[in-house]
C-alpha atoms as a PDB file:
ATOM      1  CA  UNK A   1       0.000   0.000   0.000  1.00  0.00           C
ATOM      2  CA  UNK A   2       2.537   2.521   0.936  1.00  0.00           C
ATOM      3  CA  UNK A   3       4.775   1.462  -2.545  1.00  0.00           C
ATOM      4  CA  UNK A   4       1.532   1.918  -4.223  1.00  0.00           C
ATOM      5  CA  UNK A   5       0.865   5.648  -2.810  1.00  0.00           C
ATOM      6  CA  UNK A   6       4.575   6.766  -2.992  1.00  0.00           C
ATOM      7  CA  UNK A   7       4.397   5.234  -6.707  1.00  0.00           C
ATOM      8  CA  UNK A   8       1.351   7.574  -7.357  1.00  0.00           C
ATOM      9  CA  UNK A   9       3.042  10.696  -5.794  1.00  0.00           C
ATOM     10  CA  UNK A  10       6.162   9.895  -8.375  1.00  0.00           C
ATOM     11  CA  UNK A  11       3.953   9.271 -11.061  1.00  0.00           C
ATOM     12  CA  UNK A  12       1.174  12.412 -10.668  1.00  0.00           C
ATOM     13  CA  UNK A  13       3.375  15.221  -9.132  1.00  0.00           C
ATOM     14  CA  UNK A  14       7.624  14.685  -9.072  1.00  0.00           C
ATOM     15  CA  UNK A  15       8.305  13.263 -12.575  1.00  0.00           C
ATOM     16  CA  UNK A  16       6.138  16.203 -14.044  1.00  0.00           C
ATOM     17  CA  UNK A  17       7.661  18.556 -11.935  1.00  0.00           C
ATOM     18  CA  UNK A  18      11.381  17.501 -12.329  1.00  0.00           C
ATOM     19  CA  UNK A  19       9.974  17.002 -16.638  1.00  0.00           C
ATOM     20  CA  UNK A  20       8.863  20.982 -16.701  1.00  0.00           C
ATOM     21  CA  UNK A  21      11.857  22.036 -15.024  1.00  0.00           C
ATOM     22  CA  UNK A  22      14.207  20.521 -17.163  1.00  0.00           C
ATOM     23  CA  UNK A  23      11.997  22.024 -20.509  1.00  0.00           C
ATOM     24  CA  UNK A  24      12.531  25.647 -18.759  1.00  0.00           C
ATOM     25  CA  UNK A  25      16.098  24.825 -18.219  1.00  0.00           C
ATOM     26  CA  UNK A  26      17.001  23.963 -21.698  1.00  0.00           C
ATOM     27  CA  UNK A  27      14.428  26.560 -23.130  1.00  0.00           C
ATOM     28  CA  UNK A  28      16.453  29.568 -20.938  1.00  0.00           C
ATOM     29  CA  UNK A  29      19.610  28.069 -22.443  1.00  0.00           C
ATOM     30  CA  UNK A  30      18.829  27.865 -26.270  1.00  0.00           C
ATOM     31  CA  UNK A  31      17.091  31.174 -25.342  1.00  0.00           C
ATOM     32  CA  UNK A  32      20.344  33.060 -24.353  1.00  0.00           C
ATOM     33  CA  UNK A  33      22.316  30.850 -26.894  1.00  0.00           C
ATOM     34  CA  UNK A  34      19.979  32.858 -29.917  1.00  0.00           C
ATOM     35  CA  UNK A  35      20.202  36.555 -28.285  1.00  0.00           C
ATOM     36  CA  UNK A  36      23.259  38.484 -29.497  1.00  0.00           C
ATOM     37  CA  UNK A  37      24.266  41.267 -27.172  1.00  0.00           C
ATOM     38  CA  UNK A  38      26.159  44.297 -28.762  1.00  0.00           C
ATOM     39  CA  UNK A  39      29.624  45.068 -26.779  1.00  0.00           C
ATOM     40  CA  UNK A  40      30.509  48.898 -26.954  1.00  0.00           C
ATOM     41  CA  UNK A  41      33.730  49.507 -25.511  1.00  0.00           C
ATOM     42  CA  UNK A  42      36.004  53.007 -26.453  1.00  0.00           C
ATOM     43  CA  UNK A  43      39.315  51.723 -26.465  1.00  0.00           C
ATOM     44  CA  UNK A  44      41.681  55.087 -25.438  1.00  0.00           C
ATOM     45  CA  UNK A  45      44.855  55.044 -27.741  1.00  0.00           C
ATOM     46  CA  UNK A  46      48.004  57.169 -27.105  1.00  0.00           C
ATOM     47  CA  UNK A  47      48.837  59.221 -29.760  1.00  0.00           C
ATOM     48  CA  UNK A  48      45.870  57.846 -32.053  1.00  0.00           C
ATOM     49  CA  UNK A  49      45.686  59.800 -35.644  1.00  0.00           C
ATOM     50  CA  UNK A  50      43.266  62.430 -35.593  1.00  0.00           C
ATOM     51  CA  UNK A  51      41.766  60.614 -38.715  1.00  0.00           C
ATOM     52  CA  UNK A  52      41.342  57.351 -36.803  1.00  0.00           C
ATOM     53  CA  UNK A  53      39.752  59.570 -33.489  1.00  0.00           C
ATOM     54  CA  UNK A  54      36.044  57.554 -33.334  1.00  0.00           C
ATOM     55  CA  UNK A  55      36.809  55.237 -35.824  1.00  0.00           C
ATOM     56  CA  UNK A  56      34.868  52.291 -35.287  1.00  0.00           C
ATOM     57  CA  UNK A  57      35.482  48.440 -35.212  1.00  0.00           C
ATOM     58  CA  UNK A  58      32.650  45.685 -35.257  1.00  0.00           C
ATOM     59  CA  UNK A  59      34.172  42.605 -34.460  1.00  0.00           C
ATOM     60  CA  UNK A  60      32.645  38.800 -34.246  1.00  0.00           C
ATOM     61  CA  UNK A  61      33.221  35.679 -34.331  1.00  0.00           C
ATOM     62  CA  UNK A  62      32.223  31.862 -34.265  1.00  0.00           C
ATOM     63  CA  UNK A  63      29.199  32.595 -35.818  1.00  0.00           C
ATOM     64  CA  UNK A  64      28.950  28.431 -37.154  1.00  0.00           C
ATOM     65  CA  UNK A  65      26.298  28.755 -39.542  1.00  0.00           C
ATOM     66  CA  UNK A  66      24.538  25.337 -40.382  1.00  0.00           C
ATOM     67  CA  UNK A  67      21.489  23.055 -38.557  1.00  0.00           C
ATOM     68  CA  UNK A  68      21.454  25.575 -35.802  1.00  0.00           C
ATOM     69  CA  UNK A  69      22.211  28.739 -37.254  1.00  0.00           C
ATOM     70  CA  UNK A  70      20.520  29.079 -40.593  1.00  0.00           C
ATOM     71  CA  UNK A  71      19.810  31.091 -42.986  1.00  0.00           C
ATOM     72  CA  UNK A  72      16.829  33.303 -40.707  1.00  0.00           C
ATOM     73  CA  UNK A  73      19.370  33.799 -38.054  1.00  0.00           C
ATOM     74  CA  UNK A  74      22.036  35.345 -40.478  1.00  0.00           C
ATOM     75  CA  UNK A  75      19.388  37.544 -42.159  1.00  0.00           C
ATOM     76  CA  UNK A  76      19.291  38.660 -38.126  1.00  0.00           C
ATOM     77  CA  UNK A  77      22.602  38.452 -37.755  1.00  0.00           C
ATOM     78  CA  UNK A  78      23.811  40.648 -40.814  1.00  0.00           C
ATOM     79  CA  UNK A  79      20.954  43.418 -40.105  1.00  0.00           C
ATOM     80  CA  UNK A  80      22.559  43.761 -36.150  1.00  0.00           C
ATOM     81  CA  UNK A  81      25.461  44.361 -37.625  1.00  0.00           C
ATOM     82  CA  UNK A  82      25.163  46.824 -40.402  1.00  0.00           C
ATOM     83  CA  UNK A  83      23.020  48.755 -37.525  1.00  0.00           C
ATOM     84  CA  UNK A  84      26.156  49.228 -36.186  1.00  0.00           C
ATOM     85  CA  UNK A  85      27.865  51.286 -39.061  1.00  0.00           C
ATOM     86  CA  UNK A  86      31.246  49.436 -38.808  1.00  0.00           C
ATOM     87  CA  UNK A  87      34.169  51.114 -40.774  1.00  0.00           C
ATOM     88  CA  UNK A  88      36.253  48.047 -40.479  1.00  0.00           C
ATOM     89  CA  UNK A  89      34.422  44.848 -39.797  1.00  0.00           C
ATOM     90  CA  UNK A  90      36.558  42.125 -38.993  1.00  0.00           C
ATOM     91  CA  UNK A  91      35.418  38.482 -38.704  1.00  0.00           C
ATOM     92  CA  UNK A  92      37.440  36.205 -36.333  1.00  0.00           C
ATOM     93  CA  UNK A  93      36.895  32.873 -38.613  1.00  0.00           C
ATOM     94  CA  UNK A  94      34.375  29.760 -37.949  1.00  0.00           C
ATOM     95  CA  UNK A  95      31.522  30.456 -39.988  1.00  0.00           C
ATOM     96  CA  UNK A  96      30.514  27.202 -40.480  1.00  0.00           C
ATOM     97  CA  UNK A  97      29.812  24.587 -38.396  1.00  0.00           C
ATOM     98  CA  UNK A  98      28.077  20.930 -38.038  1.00  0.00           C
ATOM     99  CA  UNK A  99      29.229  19.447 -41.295  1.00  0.00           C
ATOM    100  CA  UNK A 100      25.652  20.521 -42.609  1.00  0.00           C
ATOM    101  CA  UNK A 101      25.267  23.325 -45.468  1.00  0.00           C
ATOM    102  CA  UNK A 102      26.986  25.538 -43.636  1.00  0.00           C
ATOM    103  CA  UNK A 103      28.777  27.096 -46.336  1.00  0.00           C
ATOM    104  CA  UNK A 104      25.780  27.517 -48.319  1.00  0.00           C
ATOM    105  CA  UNK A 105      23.738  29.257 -45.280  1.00  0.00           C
ATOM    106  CA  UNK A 106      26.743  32.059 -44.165  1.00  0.00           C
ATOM    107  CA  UNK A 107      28.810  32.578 -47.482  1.00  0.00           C
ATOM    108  CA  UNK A 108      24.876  33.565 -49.208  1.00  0.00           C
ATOM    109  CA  UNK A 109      24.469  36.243 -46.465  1.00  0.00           C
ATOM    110  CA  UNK A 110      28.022  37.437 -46.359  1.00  0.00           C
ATOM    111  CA  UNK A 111      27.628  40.170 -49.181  1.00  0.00           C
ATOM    112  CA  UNK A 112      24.953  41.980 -47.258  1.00  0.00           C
ATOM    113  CA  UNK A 113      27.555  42.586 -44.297  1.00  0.00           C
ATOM    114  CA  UNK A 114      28.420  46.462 -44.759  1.00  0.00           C
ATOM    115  CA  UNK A 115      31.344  48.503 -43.855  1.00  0.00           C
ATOM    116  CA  UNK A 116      32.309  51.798 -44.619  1.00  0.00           C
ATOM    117  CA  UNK A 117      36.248  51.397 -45.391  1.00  0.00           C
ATOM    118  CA  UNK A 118      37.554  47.697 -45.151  1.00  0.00           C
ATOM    119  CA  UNK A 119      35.928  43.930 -44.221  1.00  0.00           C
ATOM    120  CA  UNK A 120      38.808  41.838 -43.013  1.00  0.00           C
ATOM    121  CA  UNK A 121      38.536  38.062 -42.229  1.00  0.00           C
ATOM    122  CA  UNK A 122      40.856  35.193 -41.186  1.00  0.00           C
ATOM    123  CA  UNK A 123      40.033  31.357 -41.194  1.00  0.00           C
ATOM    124  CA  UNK A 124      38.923  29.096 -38.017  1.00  0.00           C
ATOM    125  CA  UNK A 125      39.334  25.534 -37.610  1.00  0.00           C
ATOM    126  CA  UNK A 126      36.127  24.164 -38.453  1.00  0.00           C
ATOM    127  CA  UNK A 127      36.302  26.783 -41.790  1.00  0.00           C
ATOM    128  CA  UNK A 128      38.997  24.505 -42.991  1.00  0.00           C
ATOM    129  CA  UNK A 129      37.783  21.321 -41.534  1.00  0.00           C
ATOM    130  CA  UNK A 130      34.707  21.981 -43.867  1.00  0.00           C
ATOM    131  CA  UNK A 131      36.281  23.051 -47.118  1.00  0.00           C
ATOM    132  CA  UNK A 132      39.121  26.031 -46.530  1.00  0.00           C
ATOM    133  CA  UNK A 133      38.979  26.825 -50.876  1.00  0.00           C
ATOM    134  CA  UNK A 134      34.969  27.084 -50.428  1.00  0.00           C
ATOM    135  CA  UNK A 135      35.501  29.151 -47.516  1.00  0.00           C
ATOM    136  CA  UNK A 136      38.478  31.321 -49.039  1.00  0.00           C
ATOM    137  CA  UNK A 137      36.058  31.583 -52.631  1.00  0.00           C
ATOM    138  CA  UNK A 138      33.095  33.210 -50.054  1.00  0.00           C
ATOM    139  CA  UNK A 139      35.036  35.696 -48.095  1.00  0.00           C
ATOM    140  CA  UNK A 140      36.384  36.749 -51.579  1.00  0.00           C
ATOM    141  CA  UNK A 141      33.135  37.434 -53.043  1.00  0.00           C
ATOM    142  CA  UNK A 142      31.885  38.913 -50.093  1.00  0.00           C
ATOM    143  CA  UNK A 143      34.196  41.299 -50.290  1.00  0.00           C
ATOM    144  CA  UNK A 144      36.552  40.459 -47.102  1.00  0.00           C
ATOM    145  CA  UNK A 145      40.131  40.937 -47.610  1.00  0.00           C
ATOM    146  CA  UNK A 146      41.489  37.188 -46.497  1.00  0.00           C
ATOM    147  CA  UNK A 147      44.498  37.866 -44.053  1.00  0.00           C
ATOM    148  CA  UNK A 148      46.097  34.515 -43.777  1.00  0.00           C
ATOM    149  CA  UNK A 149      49.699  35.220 -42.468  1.00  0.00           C
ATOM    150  CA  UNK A 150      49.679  38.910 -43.989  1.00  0.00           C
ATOM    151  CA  UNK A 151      48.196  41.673 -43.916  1.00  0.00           C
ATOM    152  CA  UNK A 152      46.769  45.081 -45.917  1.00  0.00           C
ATOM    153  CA  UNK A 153      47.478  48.562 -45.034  1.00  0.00           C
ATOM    154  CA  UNK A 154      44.563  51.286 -45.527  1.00  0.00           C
ATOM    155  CA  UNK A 155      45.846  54.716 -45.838  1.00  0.00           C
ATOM    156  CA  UNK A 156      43.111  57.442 -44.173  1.00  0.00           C
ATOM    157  CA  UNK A 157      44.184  61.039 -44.469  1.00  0.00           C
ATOM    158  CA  UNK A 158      47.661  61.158 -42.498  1.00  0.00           C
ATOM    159  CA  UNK A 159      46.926  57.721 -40.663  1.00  0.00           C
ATOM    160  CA  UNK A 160      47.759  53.984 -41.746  1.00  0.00           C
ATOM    161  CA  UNK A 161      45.321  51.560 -40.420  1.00  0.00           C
ATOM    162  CA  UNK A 162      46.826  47.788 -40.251  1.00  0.00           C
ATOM    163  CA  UNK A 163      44.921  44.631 -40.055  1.00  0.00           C
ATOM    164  CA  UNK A 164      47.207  41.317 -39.946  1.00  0.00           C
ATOM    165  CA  UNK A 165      45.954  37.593 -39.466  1.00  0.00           C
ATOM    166  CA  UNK A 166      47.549  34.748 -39.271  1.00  0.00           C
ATOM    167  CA  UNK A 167      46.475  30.938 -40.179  1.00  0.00           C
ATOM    168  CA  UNK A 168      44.545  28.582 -37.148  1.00  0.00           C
ATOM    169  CA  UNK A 169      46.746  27.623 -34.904  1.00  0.00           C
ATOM    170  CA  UNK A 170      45.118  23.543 -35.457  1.00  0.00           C
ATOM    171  CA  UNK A 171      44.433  23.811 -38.884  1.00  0.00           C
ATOM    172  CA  UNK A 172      47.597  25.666 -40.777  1.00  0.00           C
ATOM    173  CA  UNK A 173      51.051  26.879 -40.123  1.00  0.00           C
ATOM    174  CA  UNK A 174      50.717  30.697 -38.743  1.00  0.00           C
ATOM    175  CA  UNK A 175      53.140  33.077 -38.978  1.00  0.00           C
ATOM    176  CA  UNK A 176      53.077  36.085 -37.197  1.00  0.00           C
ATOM    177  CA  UNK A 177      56.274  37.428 -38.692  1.00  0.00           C
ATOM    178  CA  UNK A 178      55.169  36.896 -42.001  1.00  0.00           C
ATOM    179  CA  UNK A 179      51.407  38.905 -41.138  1.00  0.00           C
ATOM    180  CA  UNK A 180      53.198  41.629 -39.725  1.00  0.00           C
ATOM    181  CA  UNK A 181      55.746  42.029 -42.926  1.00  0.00           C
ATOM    182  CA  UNK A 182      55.488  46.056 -43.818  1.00  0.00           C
ATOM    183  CA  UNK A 183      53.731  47.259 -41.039  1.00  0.00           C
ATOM    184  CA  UNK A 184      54.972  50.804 -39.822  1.00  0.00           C
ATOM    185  CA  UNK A 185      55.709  51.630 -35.945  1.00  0.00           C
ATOM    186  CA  UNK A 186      53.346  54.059 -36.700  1.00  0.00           C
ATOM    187  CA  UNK A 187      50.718  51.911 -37.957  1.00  0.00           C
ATOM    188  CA  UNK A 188      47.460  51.521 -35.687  1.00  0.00           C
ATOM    189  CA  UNK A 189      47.766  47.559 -35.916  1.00  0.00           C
ATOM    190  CA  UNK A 190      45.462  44.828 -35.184  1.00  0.00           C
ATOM    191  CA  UNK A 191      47.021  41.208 -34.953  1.00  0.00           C
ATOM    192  CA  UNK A 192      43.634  38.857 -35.614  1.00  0.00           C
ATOM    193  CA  UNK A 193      44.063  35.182 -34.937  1.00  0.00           C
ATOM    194  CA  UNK A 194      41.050  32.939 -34.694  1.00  0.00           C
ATOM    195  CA  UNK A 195      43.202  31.003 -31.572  1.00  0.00           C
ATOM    196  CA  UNK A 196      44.241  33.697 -29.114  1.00  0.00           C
ATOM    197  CA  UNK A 197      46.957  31.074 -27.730  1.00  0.00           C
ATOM    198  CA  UNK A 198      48.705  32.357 -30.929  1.00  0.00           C
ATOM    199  CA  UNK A 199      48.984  35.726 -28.619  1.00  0.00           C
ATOM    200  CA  UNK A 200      50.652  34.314 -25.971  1.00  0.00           C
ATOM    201  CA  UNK A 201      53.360  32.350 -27.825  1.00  0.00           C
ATOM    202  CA  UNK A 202      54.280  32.880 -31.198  1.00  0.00           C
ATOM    203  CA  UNK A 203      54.617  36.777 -32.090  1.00  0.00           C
ATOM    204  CA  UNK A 204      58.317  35.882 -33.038  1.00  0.00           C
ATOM    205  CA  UNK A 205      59.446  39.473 -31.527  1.00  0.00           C
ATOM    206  CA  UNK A 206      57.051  41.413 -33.419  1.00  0.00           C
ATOM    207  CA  UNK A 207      55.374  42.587 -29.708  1.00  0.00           C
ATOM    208  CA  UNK A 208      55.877  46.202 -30.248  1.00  0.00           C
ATOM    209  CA  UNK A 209      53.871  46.841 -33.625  1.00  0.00           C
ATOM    210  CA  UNK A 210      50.511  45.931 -32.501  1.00  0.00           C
ATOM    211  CA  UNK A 211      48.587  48.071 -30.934  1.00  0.00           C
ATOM    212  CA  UNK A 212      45.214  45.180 -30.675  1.00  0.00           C
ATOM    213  CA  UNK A 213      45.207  41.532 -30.891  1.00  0.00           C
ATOM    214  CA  UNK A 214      41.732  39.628 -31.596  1.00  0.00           C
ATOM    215  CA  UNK A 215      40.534  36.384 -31.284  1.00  0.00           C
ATOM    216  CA  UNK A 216      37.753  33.663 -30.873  1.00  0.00           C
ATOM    217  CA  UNK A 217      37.667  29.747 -30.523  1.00  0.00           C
ATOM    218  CA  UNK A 218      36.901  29.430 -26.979  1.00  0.00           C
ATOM    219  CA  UNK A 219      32.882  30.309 -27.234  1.00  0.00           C
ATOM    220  CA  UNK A 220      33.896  31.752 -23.447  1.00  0.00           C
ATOM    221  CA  UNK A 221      33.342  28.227 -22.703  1.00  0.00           C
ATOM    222  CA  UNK A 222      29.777  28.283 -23.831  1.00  0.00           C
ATOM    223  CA  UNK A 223      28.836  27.568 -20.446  1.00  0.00           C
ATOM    224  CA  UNK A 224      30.095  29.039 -17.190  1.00  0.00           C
ATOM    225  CA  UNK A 225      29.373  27.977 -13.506  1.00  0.00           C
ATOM    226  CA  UNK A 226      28.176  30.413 -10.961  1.00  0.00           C
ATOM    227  CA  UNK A 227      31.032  29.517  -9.306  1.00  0.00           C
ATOM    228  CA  UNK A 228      33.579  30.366 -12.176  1.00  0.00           C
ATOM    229  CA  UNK A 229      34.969  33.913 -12.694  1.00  0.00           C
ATOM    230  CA  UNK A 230      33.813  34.954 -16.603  1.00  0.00           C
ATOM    231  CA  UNK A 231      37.749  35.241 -17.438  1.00  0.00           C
ATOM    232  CA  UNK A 232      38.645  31.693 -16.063  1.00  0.00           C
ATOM    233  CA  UNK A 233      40.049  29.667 -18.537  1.00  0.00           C
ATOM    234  CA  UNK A 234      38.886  25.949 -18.987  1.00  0.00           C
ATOM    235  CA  UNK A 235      41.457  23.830 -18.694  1.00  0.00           C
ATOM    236  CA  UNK A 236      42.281  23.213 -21.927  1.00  0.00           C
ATOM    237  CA  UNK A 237      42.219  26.750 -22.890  1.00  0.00           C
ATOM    238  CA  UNK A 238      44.909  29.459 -22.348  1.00  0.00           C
ATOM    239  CA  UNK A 239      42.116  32.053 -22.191  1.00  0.00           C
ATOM    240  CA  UNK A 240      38.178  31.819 -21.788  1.00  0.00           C
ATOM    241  CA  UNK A 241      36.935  35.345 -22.594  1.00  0.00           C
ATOM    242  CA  UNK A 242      37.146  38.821 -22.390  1.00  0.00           C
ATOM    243  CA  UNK A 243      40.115  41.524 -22.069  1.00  0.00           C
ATOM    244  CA  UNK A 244      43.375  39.827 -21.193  1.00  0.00           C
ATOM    245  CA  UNK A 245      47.028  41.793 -21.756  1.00  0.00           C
ATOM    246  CA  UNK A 246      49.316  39.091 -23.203  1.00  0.00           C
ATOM    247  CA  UNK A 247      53.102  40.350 -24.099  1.00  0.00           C
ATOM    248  CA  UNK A 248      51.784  43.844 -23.356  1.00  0.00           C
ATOM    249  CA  UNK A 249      48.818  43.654 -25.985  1.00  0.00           C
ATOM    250  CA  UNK A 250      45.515  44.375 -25.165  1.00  0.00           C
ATOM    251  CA  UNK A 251      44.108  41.583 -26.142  1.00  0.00           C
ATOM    252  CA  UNK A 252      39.908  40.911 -27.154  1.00  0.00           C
ATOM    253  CA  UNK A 253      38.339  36.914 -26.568  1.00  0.00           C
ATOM    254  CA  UNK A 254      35.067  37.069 -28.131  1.00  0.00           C
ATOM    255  CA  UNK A 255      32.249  34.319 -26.969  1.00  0.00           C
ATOM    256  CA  UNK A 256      31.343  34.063 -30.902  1.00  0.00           C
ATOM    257  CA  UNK A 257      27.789  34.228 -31.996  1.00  0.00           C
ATOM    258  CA  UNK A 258      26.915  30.529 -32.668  1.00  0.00           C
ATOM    259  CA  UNK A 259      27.702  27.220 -30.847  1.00  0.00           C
ATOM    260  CA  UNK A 260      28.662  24.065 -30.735  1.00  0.00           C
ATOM    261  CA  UNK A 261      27.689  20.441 -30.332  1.00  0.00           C
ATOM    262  CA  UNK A 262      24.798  21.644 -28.724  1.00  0.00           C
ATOM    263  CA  UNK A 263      22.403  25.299 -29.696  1.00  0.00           C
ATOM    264  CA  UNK A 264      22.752  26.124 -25.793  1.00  0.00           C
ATOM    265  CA  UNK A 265      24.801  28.679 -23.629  1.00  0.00           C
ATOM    266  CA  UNK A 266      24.808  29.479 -19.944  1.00  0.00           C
ATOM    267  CA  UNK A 267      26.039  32.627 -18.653  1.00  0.00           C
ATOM    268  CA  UNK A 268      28.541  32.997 -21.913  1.00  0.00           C
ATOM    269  CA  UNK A 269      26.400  35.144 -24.111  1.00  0.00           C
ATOM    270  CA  UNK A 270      26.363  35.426 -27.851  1.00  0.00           C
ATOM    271  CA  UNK A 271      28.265  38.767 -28.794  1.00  0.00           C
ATOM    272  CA  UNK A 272      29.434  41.394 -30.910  1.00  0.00           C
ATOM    273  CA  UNK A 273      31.593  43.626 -30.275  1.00  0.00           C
ATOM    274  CA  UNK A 274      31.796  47.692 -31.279  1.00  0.00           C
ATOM    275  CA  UNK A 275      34.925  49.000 -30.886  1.00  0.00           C
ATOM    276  CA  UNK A 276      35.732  53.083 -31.283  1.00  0.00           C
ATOM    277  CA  UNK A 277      39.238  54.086 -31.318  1.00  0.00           C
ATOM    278  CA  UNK A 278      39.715  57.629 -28.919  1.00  0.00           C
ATOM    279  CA  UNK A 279      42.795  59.959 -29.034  1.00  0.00           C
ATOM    280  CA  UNK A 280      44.888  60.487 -25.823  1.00  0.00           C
ATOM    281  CA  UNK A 281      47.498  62.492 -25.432  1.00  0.00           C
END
C-alpha cells in the first residue's frame, strides 16, 4: 500500500515537476544561446591619428552557420550588424559549423555585411575542416580581404590603419612574422588570430607593432558555472573570454555568436563587439 501511494506521488506530481523544469532549463539556455548582445567599448589610444579619433570596429566571431544557425538567423545576424555602421568589420573565422550546409547558409548572407572602409577576415578551424577553398572563394566574393599570415594597409588622411591575421593555430602553419611584414611603428595595428593562444606564444618578436590583438575559438566556454569567474580559462584553454594583456597587448576573446555540439549557452552570451578608437594624449 505505501509502494503503491509513494508510486502515485512519483507518477502524478515529481516526474512532471522535475519534466517541466528541465523544458525551462534547456528553453532559458537555447534562449540566451539565440540573443546576441552588442559590446561597446572606447578603447583610449596614445597618440591615435586624428583621422582614426572615433573610428569604429565591429568585431565577431564563431558565428557556425549550419542546422542551428541558418539562414533566418544570419538575415538577423547581418541586419545587427550593419546597424552598427562598422568602418572596419573584422570576422574572427568559424563560420561554419556541423558538417551541414553551412557554407551555403553564411557565405549567401556574407555580401549583405556592410562597412564603410575595409571587411577583413581570417580562417577558423572548423572553416577549414569543412572546405578552406569554399571558404576562401566566399570571403572573396563577399568582399573580405582574407588575411592569412599577412596583412593590408589602408591609408586614411595622415593615418595607416593595419589589419594582420595569421592561419589557425590547429588547422595551418601561422606566422606572425610573415602577417606583420610592412607594417609601420606608426601603424594603428590589429594582430587577428582565430586562436588567441597564438597571442601568448608565437609573435616571433614582433610585440611592439601591434597596438590590438583579436581572437575567438573558446565560445567563453559556452557555459560558465556560478562559481567560475567569466575570465577563467577551462582547462584546456589558455584564455576563456574577455580583455586579457598578453606580451603587453591588449588583447579581445570574443564568446562568438553561434555554438557548438549543442544550440545552448549558460552565462557565456552570444556577442558582438563595437569598438571606437579615442585619441589620448
Amino acid at each position: 500500500m505505501v509502494v503503491s501511494e509513494t508510486l502515485d506521488v512519483l507518477v502524478l506530481w515529481v516526474l512532471p515537476i522535475i519534466a517541466a523544469i528541465t523544458v525551462i532549463g534547456v528553453g532559458v539556455l537555447a534562449y540566451e544561446a539565440r540573443h546576441v548582445r552588442v559590446v561597446r567599448e572606447n578603447l583610449d589610444v596614445h597618440r591615435l591619428p586624428r583621422a582614426l579619433d572615433g573610428f569604429r570596429i565591429v568585431f565577431m566571431s564563431d558565428v557556425h552557420a549550419g542546422p542551428y544557425f541558418g539562414h533566418q538567423r544570419m538575415r538577423m545576424l547581418v541586419h545587427l550588424v550593419d546597424e552598427l555602421a562598422a568602418d572596419a568589420l573584422i570576422l574572427g573565422g568559424d563560420y561554419v559549423g556541423g558538417r551541414r550546409d553551412g557554407a551555403a547558409i553564411f557565405y549567401a548572407h556574407a555580401p549583405d555585411f556592410q562597412a564603410r572602409v575595409v571587411k577583413a577576415a581570417v580562417l577558423g578551424n572548423h572553416d577549414v575542416w569543412e572546405g578552406a577553398d569554399e571558404a576562401r572563394t566566399g570571403l572573396r566574393e563577399a568582399g573580405f580581404e582574407l588575411v592569412e599570415n599577412r596583412n593590408v594597409r589602408i591609408h586614411i588622411d595622415d593615418a595607416v590603419l593595419a589589419i594582420a591575421g595569421v592561419d589557425d593555430l590547429y588547422t595551418g602553419e601561422p606566422s606572425v612574422s610573415s602577417a606583420a611584414r610592412g607594417i609601420a611603428p606608426d601603424d594603428y595595428a590589429i594582430l587577428v588570430s582565430h586562436n588567441p593562444d597564438v597571442v601568448r606564444s608565437m609573435l616571433e618578436g614582433t610585440e611592439p607593432l601591434w597596438d590590438l590583438a583579436l581572437g575567438g575559438h573558446t565560445h567563453g566556454g559556452q557555459f560558465t558555472l556560478a562559481t567560475q569567474r567569466a575570465d577563467e580559462p577551462p582547462q584546456h584553454h589558455r584564455f576563456r573570454s574577455g580583455w586579457f594583456s598578453e606580451n603587453g597587448i591588449p588583447t579581445l576573446i570574443s564568446n562568438g555568436v553561434g555554438t557548438v555540439m549543442l544550440p545552448l549557452r549558460f552565462q557565456t552570451p552570444p556577442e558582438v563587439h563595437v569598438l571606437t578608437l579615442r585619441a589620448q594624449p
